[in-house]
C-alpha atoms as a PDB file:
ATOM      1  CA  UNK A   1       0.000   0.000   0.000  1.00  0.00           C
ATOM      2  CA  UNK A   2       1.666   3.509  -0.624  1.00  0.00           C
ATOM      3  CA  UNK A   3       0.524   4.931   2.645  1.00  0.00           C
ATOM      4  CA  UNK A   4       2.662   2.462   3.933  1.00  0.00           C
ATOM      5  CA  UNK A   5       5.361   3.233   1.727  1.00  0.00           C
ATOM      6  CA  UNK A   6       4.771   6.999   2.470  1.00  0.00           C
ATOM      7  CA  UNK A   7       5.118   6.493   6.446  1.00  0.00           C
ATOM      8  CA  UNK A   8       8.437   4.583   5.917  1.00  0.00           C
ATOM      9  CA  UNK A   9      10.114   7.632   3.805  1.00  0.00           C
ATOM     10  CA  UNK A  10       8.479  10.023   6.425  1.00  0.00           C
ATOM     11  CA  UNK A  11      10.489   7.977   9.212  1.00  0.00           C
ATOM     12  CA  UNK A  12      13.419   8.139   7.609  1.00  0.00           C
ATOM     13  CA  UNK A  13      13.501  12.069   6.994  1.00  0.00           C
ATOM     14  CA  UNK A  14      11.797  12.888  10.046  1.00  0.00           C
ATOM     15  CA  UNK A  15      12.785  12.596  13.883  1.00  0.00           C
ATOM     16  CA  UNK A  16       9.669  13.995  15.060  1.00  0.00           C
ATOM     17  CA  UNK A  17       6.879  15.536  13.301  1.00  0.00           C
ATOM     18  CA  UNK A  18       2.939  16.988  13.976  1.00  0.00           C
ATOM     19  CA  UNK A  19       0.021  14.770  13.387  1.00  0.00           C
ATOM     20  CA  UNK A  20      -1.673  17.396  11.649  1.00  0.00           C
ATOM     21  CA  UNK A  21       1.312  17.798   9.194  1.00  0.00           C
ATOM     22  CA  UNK A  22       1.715  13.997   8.834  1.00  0.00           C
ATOM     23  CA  UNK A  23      -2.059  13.986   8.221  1.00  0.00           C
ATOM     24  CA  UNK A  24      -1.684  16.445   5.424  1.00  0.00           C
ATOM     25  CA  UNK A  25       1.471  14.666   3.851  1.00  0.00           C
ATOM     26  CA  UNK A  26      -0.328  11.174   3.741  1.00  0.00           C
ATOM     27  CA  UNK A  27      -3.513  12.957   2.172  1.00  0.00           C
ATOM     28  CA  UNK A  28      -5.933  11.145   5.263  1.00  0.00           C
ATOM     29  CA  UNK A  29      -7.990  12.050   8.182  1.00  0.00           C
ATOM     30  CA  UNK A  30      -6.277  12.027  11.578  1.00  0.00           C
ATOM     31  CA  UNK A  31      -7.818   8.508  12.234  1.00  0.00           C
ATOM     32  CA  UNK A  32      -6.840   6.914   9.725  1.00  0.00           C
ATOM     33  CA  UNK A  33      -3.360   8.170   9.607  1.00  0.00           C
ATOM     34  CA  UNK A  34      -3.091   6.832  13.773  1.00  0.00           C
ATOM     35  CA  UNK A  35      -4.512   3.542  12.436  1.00  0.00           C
ATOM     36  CA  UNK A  36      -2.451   3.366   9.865  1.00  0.00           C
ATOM     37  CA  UNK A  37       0.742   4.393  11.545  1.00  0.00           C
ATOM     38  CA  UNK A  38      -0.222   2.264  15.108  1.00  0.00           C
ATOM     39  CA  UNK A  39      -0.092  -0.842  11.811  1.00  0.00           C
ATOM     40  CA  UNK A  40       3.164  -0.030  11.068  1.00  0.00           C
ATOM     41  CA  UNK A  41       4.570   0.174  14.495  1.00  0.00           C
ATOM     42  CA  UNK A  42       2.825  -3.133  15.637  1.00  0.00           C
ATOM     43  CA  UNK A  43       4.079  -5.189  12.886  1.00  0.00           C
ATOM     44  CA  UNK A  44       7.863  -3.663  13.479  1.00  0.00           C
ATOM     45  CA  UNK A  45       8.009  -1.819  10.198  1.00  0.00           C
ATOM     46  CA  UNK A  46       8.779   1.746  11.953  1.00  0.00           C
ATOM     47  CA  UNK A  47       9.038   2.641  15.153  1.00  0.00           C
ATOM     48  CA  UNK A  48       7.275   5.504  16.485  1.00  0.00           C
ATOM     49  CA  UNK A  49       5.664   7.469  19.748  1.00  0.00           C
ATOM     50  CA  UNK A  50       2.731   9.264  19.772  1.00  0.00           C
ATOM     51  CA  UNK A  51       2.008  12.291  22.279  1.00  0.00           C
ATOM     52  CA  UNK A  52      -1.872  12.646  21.195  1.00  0.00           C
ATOM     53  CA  UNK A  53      -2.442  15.407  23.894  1.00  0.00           C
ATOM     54  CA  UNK A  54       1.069  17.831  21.956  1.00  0.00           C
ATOM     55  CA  UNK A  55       0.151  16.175  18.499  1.00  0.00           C
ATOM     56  CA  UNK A  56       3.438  15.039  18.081  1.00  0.00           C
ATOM     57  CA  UNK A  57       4.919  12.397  16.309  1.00  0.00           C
ATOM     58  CA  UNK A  58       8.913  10.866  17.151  1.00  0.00           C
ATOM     59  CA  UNK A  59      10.226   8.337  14.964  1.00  0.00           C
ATOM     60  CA  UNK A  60      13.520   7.997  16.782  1.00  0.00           C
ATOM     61  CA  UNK A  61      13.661   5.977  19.013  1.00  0.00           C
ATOM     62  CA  UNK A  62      15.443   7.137  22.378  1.00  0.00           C
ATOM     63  CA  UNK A  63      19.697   6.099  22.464  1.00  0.00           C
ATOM     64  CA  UNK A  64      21.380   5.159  24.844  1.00  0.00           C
ATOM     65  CA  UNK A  65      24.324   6.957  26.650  1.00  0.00           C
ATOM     66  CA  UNK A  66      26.897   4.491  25.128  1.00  0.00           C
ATOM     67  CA  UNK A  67      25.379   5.604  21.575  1.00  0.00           C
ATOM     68  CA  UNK A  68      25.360   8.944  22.508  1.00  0.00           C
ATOM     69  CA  UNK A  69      28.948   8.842  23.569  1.00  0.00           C
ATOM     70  CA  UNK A  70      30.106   6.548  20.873  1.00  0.00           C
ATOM     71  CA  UNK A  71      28.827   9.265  18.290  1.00  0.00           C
ATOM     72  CA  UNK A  72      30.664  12.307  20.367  1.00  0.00           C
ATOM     73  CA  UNK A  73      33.443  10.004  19.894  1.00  0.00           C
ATOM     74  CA  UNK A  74      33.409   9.492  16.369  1.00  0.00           C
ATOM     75  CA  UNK A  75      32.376  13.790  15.540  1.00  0.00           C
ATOM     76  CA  UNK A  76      35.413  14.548  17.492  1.00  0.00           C
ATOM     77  CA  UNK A  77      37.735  12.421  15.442  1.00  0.00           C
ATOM     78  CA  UNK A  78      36.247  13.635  12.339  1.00  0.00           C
ATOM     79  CA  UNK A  79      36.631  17.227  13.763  1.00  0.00           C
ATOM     80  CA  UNK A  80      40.622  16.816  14.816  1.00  0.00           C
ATOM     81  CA  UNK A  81      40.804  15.180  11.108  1.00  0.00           C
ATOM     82  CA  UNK A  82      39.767  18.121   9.677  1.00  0.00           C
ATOM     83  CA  UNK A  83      41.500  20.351  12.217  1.00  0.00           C
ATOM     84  CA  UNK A  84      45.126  18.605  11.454  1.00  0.00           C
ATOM     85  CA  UNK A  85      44.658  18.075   7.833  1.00  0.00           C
ATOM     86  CA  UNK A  86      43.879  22.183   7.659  1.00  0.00           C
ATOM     87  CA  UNK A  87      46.966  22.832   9.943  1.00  0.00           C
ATOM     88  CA  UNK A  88      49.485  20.910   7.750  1.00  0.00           C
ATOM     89  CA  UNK A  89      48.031  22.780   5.094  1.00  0.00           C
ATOM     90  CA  UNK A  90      48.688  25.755   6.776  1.00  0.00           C
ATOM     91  CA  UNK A  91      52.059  24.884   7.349  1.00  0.00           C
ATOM     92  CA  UNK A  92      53.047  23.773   3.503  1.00  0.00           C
ATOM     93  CA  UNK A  93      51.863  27.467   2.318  1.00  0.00           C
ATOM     94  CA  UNK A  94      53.930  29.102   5.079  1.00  0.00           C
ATOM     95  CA  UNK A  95      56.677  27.038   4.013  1.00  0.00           C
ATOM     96  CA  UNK A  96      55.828  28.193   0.242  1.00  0.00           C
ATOM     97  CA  UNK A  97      55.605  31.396   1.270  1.00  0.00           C
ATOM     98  CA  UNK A  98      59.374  31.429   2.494  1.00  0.00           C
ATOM     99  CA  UNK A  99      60.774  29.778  -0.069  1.00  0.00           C
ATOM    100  CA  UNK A 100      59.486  32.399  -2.250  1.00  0.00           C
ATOM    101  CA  UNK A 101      61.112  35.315  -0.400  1.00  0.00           C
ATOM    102  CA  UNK A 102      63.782  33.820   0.133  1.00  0.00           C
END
């Protein structure tokens, strides 16, 4: 079914979102679009949490502190990466530089 389809994209773009805008995207009333969704979760397809009373719709599912961590982890090594491969380059047009004067 392509509502189906349509909820799984959503999920994938979306960390949370309003049931009125999901509503609007999947072209349904607001029961059908719980229905349908509540489908999806039960059979494992997506995972999602509803907060009816804010109208809000996560699809991420909460991480753990290990994930969390593990992540930081990762950005930062990434980040000094960057950080030494723009420093050496720093360094080779300095070094340029006073060749050329010299």
């Amino acid at each position: 079914m392509l509502v189906y389809q349509n909820i799984r994209v959503i999920a994938k773009y979306y960390t949370r979102i309003t049931l009125t805008r999901l509503t609007t995207l999947l072209d349904l009333d607001a029961s059908q679009t719980e229905k349908t969704l509540c489908r999806l979760v039960v059979s494992g397809t997506v995972w999602a949490r509803i907060d009816r009373p804010a109208g809000i719709v996560n699809f991420r599912n909460k991480r753990t502190t290990e994930d969390v961590m593990n992540d930081w982890s990762s950005d930062m090594q990434k980040l000094l990466g960057l950080v030494e491969k723009a420093w050496m380059g720093m360094n080779a047009a300095q070094a340029a530089q006073s060749r050329a004067r010299a």
